[in-house]
Each structure stands twice: as structure tokens, then as C-alpha cells.
N, C-alpha and C. Protein backbone atom coordinates (compact mmCIF):
# COMPACT_ATOMS: atom_id res chain seq x y z
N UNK A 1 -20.19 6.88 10.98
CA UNK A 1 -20.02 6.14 9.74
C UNK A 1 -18.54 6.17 9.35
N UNK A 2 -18.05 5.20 8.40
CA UNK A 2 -16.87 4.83 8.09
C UNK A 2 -16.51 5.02 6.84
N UNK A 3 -15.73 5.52 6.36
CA UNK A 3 -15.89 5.29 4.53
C UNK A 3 -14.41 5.00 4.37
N UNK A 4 -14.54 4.11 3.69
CA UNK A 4 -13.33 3.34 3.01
C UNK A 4 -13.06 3.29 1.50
N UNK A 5 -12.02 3.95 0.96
CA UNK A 5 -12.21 4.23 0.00
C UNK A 5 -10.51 3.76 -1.02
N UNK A 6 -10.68 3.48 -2.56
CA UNK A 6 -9.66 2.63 -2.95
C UNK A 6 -9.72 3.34 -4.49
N UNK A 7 -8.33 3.89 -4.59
CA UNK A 7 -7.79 3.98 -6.22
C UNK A 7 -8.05 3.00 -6.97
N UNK A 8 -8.71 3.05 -8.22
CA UNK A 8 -8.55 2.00 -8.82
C UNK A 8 -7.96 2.60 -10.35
N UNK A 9 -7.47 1.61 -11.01
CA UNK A 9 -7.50 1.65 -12.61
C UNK A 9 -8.78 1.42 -13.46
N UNK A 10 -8.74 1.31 -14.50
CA UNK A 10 -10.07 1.31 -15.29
C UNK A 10 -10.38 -0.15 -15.00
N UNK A 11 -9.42 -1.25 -15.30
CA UNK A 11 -9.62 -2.70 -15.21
C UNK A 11 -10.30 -2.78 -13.89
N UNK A 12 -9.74 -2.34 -13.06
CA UNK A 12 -10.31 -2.58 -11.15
C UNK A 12 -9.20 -3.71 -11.06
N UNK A 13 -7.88 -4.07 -11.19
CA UNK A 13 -6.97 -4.98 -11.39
C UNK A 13 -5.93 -4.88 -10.25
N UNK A 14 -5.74 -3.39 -9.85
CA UNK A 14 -4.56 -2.73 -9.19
C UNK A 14 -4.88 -3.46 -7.41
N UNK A 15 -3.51 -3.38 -7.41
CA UNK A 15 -3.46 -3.43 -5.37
C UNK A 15 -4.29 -2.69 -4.65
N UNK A 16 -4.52 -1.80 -4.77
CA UNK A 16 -5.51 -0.84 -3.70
C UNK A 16 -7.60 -1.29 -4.35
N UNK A 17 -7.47 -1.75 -4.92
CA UNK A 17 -9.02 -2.00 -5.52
C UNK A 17 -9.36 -3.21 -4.99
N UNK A 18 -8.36 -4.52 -5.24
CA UNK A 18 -8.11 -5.48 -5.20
C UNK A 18 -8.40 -5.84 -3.45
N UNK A 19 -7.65 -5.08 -2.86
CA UNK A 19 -7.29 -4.72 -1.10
C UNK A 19 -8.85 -4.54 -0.86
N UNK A 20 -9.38 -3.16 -1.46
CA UNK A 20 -10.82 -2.80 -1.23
C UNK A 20 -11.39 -3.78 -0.83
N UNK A 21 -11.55 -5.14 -2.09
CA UNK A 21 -12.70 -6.15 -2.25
C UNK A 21 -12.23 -7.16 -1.25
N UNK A 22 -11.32 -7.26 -0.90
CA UNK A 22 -10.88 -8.06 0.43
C UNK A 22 -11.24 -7.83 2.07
N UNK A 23 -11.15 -6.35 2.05
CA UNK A 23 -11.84 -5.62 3.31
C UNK A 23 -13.39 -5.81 3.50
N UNK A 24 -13.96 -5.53 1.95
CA UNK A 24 -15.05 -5.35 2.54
C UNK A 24 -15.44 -7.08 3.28
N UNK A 25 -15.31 -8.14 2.95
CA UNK A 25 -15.38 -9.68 3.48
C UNK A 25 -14.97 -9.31 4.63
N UNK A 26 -14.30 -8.98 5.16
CA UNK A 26 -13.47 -9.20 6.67
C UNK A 26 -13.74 -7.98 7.72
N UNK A 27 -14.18 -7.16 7.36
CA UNK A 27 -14.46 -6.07 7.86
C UNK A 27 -15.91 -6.01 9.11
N UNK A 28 -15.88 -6.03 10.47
CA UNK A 28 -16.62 -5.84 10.69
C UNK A 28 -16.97 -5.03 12.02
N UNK A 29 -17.76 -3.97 11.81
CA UNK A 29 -17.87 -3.10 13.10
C UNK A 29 -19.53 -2.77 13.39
N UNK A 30 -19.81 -2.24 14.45
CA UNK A 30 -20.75 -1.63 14.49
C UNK A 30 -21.28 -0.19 13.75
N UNK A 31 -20.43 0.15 13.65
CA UNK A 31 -20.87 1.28 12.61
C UNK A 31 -20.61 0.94 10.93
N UNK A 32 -21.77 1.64 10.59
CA UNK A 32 -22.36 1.57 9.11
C UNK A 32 -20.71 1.57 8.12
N UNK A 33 -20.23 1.06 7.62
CA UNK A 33 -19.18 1.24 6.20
C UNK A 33 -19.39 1.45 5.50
N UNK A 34 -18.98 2.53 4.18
CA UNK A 34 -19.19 2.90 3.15
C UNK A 34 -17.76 3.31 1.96
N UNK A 35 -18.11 1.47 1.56
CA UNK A 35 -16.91 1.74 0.48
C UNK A 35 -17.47 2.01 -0.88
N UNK A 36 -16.25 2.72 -1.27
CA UNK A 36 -16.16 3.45 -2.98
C UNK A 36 -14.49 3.14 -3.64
N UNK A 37 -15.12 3.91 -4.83
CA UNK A 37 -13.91 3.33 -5.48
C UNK A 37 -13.64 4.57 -6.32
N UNK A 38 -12.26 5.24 -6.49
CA UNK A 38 -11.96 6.34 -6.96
C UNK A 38 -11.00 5.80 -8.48
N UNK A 39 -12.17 6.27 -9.56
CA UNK A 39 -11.45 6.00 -10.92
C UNK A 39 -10.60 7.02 -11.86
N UNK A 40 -10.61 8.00 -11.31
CA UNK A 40 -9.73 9.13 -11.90
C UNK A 40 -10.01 10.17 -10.81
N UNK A 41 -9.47 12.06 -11.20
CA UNK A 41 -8.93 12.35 -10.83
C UNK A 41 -9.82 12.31 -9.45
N UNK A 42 -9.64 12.71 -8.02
CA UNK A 42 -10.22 13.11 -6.59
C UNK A 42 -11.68 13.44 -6.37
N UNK A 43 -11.77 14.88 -7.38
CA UNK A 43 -12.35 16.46 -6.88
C UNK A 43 -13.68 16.03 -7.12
N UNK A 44 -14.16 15.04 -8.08
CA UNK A 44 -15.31 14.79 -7.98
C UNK A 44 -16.29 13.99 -6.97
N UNK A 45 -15.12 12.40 -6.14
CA UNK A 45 -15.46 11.93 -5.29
C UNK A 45 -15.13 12.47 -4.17
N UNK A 46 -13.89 13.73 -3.97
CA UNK A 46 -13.88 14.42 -2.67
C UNK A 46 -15.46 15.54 -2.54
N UNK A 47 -16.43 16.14 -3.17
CA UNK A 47 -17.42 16.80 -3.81
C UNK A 47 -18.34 16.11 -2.72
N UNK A 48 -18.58 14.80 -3.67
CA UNK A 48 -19.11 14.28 -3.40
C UNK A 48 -19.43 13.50 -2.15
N UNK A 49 -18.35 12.65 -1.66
CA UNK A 49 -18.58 11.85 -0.01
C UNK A 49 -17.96 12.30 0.42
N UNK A 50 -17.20 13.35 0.37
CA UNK A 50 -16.14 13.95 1.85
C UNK A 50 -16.64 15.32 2.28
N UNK A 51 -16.38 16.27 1.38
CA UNK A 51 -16.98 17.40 1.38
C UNK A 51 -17.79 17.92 2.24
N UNK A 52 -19.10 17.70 2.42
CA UNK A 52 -20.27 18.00 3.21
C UNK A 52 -20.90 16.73 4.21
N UNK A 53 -20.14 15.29 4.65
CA UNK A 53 -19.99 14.55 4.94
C UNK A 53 -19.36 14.44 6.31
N UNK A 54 -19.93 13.79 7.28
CA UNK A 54 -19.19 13.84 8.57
C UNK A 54 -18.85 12.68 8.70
N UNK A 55 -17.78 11.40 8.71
CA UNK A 55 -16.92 9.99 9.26
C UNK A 55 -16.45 10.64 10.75
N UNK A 56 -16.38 9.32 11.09
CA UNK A 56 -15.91 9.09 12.40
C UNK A 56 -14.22 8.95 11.84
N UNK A 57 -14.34 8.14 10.54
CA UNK A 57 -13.53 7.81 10.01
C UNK A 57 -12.71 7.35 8.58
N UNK A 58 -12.46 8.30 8.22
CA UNK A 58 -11.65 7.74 6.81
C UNK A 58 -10.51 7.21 6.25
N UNK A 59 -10.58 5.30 5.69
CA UNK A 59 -9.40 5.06 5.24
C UNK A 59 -9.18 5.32 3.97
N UNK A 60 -8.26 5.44 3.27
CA UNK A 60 -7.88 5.72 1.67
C UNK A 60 -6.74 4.15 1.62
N UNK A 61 -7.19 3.91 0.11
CA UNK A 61 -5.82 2.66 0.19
C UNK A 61 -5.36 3.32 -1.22
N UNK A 62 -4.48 3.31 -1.94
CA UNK A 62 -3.84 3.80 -2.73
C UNK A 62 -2.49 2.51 -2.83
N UNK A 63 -2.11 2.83 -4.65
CA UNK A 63 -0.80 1.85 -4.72
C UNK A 63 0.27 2.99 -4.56
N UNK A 64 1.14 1.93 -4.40
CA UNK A 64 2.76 2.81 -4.27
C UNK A 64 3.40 2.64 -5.22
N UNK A 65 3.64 3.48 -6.31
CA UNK A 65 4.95 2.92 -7.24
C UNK A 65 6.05 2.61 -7.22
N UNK A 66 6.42 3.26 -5.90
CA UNK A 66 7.90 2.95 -5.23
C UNK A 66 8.34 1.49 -5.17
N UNK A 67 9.24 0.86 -5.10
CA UNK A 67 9.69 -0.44 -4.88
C UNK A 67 9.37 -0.84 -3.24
N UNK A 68 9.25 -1.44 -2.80
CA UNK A 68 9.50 -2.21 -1.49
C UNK A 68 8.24 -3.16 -1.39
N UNK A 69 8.40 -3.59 0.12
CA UNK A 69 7.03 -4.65 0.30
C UNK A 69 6.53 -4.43 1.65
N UNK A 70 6.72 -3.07 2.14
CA UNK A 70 5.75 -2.94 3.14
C UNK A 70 4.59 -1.90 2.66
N UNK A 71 3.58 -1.71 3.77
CA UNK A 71 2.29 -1.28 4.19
C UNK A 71 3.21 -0.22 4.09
N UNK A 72 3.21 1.67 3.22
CA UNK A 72 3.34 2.46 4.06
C UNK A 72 1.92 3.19 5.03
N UNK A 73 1.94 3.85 5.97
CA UNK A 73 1.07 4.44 6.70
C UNK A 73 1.22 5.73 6.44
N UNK A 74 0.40 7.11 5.82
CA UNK A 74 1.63 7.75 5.05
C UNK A 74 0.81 9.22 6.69
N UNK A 75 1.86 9.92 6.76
CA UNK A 75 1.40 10.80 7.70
C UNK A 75 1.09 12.19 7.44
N UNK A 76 1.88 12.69 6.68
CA UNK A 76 1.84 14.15 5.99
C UNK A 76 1.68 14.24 4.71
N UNK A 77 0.96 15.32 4.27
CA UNK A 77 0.70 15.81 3.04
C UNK A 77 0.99 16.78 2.61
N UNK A 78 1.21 17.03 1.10
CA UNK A 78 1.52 18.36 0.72
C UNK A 78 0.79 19.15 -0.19
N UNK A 79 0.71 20.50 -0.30
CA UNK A 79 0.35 21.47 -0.82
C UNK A 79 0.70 21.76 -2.47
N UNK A 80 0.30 19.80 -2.88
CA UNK A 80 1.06 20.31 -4.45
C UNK A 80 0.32 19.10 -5.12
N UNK A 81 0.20 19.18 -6.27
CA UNK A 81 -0.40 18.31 -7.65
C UNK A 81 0.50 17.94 -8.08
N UNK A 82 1.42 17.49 -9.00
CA UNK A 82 2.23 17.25 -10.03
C UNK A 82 3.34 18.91 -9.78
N UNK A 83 3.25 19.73 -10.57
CA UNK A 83 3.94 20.77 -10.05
C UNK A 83 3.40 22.20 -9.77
N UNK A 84 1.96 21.58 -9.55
CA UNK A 84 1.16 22.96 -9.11
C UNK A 84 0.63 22.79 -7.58
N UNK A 85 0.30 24.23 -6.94
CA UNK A 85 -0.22 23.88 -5.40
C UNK A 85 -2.22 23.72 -5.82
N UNK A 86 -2.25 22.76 -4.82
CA UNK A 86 -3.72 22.10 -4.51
C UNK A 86 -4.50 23.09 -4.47
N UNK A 87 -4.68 24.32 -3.41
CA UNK A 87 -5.03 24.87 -2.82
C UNK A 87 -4.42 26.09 -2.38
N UNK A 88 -4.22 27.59 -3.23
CA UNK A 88 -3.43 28.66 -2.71
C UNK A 88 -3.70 29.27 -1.62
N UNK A 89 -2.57 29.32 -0.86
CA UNK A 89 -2.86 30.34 0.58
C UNK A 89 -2.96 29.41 1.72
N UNK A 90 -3.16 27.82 1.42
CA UNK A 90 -3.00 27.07 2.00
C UNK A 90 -1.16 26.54 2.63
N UNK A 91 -1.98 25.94 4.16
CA UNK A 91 -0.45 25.64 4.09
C UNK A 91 0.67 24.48 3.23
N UNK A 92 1.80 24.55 2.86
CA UNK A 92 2.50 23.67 2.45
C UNK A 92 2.45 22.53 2.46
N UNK A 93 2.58 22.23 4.07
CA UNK A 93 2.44 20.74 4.46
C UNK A 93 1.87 20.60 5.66
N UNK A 94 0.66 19.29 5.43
CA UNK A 94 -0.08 19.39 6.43
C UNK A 94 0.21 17.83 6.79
N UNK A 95 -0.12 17.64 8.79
CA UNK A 95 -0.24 16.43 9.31
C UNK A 95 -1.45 15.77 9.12
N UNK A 96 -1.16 14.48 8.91
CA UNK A 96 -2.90 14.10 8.64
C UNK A 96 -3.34 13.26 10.00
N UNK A 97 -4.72 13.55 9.92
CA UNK A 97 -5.20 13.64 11.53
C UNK A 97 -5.37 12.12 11.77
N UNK A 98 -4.81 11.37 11.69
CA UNK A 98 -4.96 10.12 12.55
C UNK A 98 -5.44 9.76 13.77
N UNK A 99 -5.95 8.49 13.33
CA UNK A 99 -6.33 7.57 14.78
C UNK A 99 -4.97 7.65 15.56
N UNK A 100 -4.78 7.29 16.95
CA UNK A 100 -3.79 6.65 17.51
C UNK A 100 -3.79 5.47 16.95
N UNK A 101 -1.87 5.30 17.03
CA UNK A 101 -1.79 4.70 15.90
C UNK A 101 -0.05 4.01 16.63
N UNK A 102 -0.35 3.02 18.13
CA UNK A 102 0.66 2.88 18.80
C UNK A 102 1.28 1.44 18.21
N UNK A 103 0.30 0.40 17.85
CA UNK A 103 0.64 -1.00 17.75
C UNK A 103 0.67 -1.31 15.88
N UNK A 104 1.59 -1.68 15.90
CA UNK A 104 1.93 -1.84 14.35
C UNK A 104 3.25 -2.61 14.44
N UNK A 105 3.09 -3.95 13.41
CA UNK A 105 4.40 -4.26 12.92
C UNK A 105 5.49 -4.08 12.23
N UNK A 106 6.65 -3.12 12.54
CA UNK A 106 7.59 -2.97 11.61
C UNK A 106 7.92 -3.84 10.23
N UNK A 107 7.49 -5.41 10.66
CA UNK A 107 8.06 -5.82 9.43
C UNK A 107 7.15 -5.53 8.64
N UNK A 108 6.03 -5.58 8.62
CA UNK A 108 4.77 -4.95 7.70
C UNK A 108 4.62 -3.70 7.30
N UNK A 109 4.60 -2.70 8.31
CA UNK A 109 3.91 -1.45 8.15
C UNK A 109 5.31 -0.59 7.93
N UNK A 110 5.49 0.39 7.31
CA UNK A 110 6.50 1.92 7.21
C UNK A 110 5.61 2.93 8.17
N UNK A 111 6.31 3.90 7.99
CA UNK A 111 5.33 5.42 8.59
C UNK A 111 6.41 6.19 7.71
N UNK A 112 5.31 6.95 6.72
CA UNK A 112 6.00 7.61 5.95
C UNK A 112 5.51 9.12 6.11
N UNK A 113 6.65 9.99 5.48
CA UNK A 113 5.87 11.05 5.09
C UNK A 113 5.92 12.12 4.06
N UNK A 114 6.16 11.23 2.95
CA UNK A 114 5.97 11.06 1.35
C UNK A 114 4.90 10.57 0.94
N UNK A 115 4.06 11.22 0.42
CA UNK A 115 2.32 10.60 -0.49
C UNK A 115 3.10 11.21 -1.66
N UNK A 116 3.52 11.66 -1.93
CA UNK A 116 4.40 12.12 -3.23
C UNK A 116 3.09 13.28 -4.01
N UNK A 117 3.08 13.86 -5.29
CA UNK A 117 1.87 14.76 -5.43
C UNK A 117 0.98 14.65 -6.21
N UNK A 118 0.44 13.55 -6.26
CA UNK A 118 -0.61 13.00 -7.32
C UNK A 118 -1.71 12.71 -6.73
N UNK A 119 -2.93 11.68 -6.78
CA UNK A 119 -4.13 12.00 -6.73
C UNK A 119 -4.35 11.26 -5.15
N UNK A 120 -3.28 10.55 -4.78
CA UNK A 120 -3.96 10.27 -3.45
C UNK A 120 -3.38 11.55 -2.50
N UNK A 121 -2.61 12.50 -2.93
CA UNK A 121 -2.15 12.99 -2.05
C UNK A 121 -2.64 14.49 -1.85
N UNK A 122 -3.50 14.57 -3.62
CA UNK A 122 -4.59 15.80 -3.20
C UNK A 122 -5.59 15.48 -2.63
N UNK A 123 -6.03 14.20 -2.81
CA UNK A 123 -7.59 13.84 -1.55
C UNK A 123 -7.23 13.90 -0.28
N UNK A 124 -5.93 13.15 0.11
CA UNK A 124 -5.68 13.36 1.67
C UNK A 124 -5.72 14.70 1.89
N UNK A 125 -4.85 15.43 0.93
CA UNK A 125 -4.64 17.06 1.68
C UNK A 125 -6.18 17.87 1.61
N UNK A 126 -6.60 17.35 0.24
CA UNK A 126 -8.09 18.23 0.60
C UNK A 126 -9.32 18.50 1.91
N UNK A 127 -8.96 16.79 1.91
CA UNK A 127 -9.70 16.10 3.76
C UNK A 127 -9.28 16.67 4.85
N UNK A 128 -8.06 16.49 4.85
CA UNK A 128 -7.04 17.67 5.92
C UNK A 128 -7.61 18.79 6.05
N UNK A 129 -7.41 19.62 4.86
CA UNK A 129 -7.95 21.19 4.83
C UNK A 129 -9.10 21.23 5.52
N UNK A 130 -10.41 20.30 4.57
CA UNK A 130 -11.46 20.38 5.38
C UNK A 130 -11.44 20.18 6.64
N UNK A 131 -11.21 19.43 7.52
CA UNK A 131 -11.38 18.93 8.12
C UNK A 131 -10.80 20.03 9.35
N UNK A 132 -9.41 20.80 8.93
CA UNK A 132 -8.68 22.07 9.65
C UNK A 132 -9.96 23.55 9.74
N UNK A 133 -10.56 23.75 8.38
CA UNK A 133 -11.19 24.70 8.06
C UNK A 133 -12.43 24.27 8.99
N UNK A 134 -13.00 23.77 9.37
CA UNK A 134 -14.28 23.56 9.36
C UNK A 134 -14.54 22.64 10.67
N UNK A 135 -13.36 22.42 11.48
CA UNK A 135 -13.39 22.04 12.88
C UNK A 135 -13.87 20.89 12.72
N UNK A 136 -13.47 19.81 12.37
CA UNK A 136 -14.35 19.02 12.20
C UNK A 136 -13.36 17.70 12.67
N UNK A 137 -14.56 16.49 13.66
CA UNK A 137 -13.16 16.09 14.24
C UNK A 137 -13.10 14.80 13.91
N UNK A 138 -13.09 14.37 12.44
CA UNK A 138 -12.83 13.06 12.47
C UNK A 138 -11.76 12.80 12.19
N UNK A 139 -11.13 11.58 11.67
CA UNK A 139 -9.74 11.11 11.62
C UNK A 139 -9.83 10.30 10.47
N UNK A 140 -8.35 10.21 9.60
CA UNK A 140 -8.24 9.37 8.26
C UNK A 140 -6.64 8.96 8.33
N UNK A 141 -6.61 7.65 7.52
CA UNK A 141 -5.78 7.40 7.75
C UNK A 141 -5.42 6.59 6.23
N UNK A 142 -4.19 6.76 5.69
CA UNK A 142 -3.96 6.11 4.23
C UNK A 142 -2.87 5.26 4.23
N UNK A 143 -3.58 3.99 3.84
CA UNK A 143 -2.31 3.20 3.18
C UNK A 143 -1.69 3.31 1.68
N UNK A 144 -0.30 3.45 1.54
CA UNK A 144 -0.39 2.86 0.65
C UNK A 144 0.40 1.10 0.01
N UNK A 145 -0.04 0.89 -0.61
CA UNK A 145 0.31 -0.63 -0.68
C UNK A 145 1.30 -1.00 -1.60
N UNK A 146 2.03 -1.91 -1.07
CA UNK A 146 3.04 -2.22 -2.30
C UNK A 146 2.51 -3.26 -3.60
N UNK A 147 2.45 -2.32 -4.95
CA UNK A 147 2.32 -3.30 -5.92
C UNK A 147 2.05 -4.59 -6.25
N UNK A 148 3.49 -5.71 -6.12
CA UNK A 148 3.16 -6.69 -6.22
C UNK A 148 2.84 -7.67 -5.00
N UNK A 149 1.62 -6.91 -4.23
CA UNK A 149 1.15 -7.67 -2.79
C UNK A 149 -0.08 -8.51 -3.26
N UNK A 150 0.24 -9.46 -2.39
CA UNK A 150 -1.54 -10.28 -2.52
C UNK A 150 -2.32 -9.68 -1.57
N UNK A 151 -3.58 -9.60 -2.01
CA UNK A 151 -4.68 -8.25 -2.08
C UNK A 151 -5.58 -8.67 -0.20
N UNK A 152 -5.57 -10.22 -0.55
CA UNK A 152 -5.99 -10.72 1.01
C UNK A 152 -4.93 -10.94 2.16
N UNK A 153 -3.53 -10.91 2.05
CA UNK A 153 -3.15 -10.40 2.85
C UNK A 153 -2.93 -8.45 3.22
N UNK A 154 -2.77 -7.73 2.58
CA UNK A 154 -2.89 -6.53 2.82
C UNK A 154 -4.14 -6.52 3.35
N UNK A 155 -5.12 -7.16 3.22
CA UNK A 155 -6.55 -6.68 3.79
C UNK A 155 -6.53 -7.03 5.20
N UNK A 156 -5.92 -8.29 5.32
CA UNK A 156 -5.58 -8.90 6.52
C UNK A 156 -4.92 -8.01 7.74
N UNK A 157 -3.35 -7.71 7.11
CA UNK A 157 -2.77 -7.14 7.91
C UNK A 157 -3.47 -5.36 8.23
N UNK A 158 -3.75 -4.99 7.44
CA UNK A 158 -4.43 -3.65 7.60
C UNK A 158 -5.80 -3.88 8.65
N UNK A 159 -6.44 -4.53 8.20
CA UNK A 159 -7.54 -4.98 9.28
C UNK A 159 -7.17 -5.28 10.91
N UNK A 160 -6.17 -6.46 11.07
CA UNK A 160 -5.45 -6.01 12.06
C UNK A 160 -4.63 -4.98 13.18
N UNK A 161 -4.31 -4.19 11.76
CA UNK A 161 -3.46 -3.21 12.43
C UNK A 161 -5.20 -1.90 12.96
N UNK A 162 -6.30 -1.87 12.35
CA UNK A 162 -7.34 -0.99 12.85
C UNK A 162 -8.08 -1.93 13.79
N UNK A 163 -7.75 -2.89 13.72
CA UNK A 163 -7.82 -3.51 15.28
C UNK A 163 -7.62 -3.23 16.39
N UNK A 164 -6.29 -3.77 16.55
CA UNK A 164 -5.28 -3.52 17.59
C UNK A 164 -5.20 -2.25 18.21
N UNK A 165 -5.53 -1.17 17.67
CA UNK A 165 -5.61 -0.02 17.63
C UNK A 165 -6.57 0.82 17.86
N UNK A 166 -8.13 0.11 18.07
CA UNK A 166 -9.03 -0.03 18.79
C UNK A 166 -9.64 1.05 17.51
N UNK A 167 -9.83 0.91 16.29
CA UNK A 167 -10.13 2.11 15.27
C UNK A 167 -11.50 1.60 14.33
N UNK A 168 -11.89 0.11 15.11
CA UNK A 168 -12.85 0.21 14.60
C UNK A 168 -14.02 -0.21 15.94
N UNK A 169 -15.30 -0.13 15.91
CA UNK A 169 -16.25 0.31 16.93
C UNK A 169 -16.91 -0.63 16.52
């Protein structure tokens, strides 16, 4: 199973919600998908579908506040909230377990490894942890999107890029 999952604001207005409702139209694999939508903080929807949950595969879409106009692909995570750590005793900074991940367009996509320390970047790291703790071997992978993008092309090009990449079944 697949779970695809998207920050939203209260409106459901934002780039990453917006992206969501575009995927799910275009999206199609043999295995089951299961999108959600994250309206505040993580810990309740990480609880809930990640937690005790086995994916083949997890995407996260998240906005970027940063300026620019690419896709980042973000790779590492860190061991921090705002200015507290996630998780004590844990490590600092963790790699996040990705698909192979060879074919991608520069002019589209970044590879970052800044999630910066707010709420997409304690769900990635929490998934991580789990996923380190508990041997567990699936793979996730997060976009985040630039702001002022139109919502069906990000769905587009992201869809493509788990294409090409042979990441969906």
C-alpha cells in the first residue's frame, strides 16, 4: 500500500493540498493508495497511519516558504521542532530512506537537505526513526512545493518524476 499524504491549511487552499487533489486524478498503480490530509500539528496523523502501519511507500507534499520555483526533493532530516529536539537520544540528523531516485529534471526538481524544523520535518524524522527502530523497509519520499505553483502541474511533474523512477507498481 501507498499513502500519500498533504499539509493543508484550514481553507484546504495551500500548494501541497491543492497538489494532493490533483494526484489523486492522475495517479495510477496497482497497489491500493491512501491519501490524507494533515491539518495541524503531525503526532496525531503520524499515531495514527504511520506508526503501526506498513507502506511500500510514503509520499509527503508539504509547501515551501522559501522563495524559488522548483520541486524541492528534500533528503535529510533533523532532530528538532522549532527550537526543541523531536525525539531525545535520537540522532541529530537523519537520511531519509528513499526510492532510487536517478531520473529527475533539474529545471524542475532541487535535492535538498533543509526541511527546516517545523511540522513536515517532524513527520519525516518521526517515519525515519520508525522506520530505523523497527527494521522496517519501506521508503518515503517528500516534496516540497513552491508556493505560487499551479497545483496540476506539480501533480504532473511529480507523477512523472515516480514514474520514471519506476516508484510506482
Amino acid at each position: 500500500m501507498i499513502l500519500v499524504y498533504a499539509f493543508s491549511n484550514r481553507w484546504g487552499t495551500n500548494i501541497a493540498r491543492r497538489t494532493l487533489g490533483e494526484l489523486q486524478k492522475i495517479l495510477i498503480c496497482r497497489e491500493e493508495i491512501n491519501y490524507q490530509v494533515i491539518f495541524f500539528h503531525p503526532r496525531t496523523f503520524f499515531n495514527k497511519y504511520i506508526k503501526n502501519t506498513q507502506y511500500s511507500l510514503i509520499i509527503g507534499l508539504g509547501d515551501f516558504w522559501g522563495e524559488g520555483e522548483k520541486i524541492r526533493i528534500e533528503t535529510a532530516v533533523k532532530n528538532a521542532y522549532g527550537q526543541e529536539t523531536i525525539y531525545p537520544l535520537a540522532p541529530i540528523r537523519l537520511e531519509v530512506s528513499m526510492p532510487d531516485l536517478e531520473i529527475y529534471d533539474p529545471k524542475v526538481f532541487s535535492i535538498s537537505e533543509n526541511m527546516g524544523t517545523y511540522n513536515c520535518n517532524w513527520l519525516v524524522f518521526m517515519t525515519q526513526l520508525q522506520f530505523s527502530q523497527h527494521q522496517k523497509t519501506g521508503r518515503q519520499i517528500f516534496f516540497h512545493l513552491p508556493k505560487r505553483a499551479a497545483a496540476t502541474i506539480m501533480a504532473k511533474n511529480i507523477f512523472l518524476v515516480l514514474r520514471a523512477n519506476s516508484m510506482l507498481k
